[in-house]
Protein backbone atom coordinates (compact mmCIF):
# COMPACT_ATOMS: atom_id res chain seq x y z
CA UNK A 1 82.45 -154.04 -113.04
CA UNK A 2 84.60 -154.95 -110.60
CA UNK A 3 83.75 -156.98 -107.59
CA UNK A 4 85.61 -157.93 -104.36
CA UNK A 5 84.04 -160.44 -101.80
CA UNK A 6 85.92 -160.59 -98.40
CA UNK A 7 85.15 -163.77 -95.79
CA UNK A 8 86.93 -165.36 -93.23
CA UNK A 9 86.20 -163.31 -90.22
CA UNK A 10 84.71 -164.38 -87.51
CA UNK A 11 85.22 -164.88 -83.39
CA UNK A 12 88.64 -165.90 -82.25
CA UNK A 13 90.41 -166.07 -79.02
CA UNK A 14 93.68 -163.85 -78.21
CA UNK A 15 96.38 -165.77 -79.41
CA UNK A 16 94.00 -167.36 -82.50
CA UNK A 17 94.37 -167.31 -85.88
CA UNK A 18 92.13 -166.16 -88.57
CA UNK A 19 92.76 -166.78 -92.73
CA UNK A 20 90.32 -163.81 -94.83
CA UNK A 21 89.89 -164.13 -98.42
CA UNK A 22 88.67 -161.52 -101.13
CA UNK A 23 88.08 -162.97 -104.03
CA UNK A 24 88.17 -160.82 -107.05
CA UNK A 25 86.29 -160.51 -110.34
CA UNK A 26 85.25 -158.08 -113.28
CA UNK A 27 88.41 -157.40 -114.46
CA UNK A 28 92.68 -158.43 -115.22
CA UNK A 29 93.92 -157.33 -112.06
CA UNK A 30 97.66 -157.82 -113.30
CA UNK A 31 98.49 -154.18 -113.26
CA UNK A 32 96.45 -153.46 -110.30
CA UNK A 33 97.69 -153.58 -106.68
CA UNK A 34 95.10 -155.28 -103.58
CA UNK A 35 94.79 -153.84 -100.14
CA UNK A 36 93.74 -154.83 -96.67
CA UNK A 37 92.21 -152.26 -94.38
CA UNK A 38 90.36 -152.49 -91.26
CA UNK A 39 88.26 -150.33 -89.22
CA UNK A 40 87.27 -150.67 -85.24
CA UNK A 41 84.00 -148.41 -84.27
CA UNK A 42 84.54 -145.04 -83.85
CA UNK A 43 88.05 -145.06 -85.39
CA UNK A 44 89.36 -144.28 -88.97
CA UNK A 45 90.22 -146.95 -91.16
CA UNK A 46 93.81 -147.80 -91.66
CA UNK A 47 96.20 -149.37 -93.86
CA UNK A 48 96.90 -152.85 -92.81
CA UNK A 49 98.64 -154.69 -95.78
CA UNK A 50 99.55 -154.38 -99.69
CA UNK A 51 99.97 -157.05 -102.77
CA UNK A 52 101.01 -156.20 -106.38
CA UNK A 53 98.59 -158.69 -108.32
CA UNK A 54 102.19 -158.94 -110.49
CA UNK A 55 106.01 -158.94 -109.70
CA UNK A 56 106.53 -156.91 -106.19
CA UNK A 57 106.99 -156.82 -102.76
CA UNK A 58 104.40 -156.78 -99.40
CA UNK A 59 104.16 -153.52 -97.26
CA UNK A 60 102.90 -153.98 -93.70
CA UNK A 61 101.55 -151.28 -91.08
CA UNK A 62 104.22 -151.57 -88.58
CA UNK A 63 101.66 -152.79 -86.31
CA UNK A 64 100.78 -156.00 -88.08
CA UNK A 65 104.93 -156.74 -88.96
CA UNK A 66 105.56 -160.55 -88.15
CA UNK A 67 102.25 -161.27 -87.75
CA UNK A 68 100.30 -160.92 -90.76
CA UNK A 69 100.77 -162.01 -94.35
CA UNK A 70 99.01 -161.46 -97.40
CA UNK A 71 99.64 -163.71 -100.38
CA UNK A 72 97.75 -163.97 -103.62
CA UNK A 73 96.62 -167.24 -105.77
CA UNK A 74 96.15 -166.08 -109.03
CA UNK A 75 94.22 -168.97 -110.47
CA UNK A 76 91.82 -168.22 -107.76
CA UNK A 77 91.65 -164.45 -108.50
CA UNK A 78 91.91 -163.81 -104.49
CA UNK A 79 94.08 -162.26 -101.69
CA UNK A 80 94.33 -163.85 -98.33
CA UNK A 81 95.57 -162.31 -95.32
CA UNK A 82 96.86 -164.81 -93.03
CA UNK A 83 96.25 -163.33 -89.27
CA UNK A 84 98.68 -165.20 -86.31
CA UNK A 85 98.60 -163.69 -83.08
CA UNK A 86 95.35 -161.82 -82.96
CA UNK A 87 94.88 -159.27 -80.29
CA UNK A 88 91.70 -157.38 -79.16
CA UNK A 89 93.14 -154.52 -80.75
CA UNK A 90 93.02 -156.08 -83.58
CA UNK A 91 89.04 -156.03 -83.84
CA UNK A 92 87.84 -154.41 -86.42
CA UNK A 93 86.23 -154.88 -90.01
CA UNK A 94 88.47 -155.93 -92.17
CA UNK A 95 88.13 -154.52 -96.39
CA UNK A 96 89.85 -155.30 -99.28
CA UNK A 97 90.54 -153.05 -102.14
CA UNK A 98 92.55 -152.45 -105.33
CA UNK A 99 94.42 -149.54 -106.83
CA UNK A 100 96.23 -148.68 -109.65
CA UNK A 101 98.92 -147.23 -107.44
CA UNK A 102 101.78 -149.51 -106.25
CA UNK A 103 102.77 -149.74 -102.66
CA UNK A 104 99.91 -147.49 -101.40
CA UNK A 105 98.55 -147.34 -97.89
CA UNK A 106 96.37 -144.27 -98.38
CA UNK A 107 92.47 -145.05 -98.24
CA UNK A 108 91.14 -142.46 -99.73
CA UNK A 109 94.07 -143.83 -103.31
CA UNK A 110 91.93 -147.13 -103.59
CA UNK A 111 89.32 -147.24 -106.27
CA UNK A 112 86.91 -150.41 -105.37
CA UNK A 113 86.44 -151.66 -101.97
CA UNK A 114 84.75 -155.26 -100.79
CA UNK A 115 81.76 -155.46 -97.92
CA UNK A 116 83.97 -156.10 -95.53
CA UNK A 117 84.02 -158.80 -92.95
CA UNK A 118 83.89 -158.66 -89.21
CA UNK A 119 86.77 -159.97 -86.59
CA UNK A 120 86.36 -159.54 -83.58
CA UNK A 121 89.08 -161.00 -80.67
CA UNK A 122 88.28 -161.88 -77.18
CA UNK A 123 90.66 -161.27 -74.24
């Protein structure tokens, strides 16, 4: 069964920096790809960032270009998403997921999603 685990939120000032993790179990994830999403209250969640757990490139929402990155650490069997230059827009919950699709920002494509773990950025 597989498991994802996100942490790393937390409180941060405008400006601040955050790291989240999802660490990832139950299964070889080589074939798989790992997503971020991230929903605010009342709003949808969105795409946010993409990994191939193997060979392959990032894909960004055009919102988080330059600011985010997501890297992997395979002997650690997690994702991070490094966050620079948090705004309050950028509150939200923050998930993690993995498809068998490549590239994918669609939601609804993912097949396992983490808990999810709060950020929230003061003005």
């Amino acid at each position: 069964q597989v498991q994802l685990v996100e942490s790393g939120g937390g409180l941060v000032q405008a400006g601040g920096s955050l790291r989240l993790s999802c660490a990832a179990s139950g299964r070889t994830f080589s074939s798989y790809t790992m997503g971020w999403f991230r929903q605010a209250p009342g709003k949808e969640r969105e795409f946010v960032a993409v990994i191939p757990w193997s060979a392959g490139s990032t894909y960004y929402a055009d919102f988080v270009k330059g600011r985010f990155t997501i890297t992997k650490d395979y002997a650690k069997n997690t994702v991070y998403l490094q966050m620079n230059g948090l705004k309050p827009e950028d509150t939200a919950v923050y998930y993690c997921a993995v498809t068998s699709r490549s590239r994918e920002s669609r939601a609804d494509q993912y097949d396992y999603w983490g808990q999810g773990t709060q950020v929230t950025v003061s003005s």
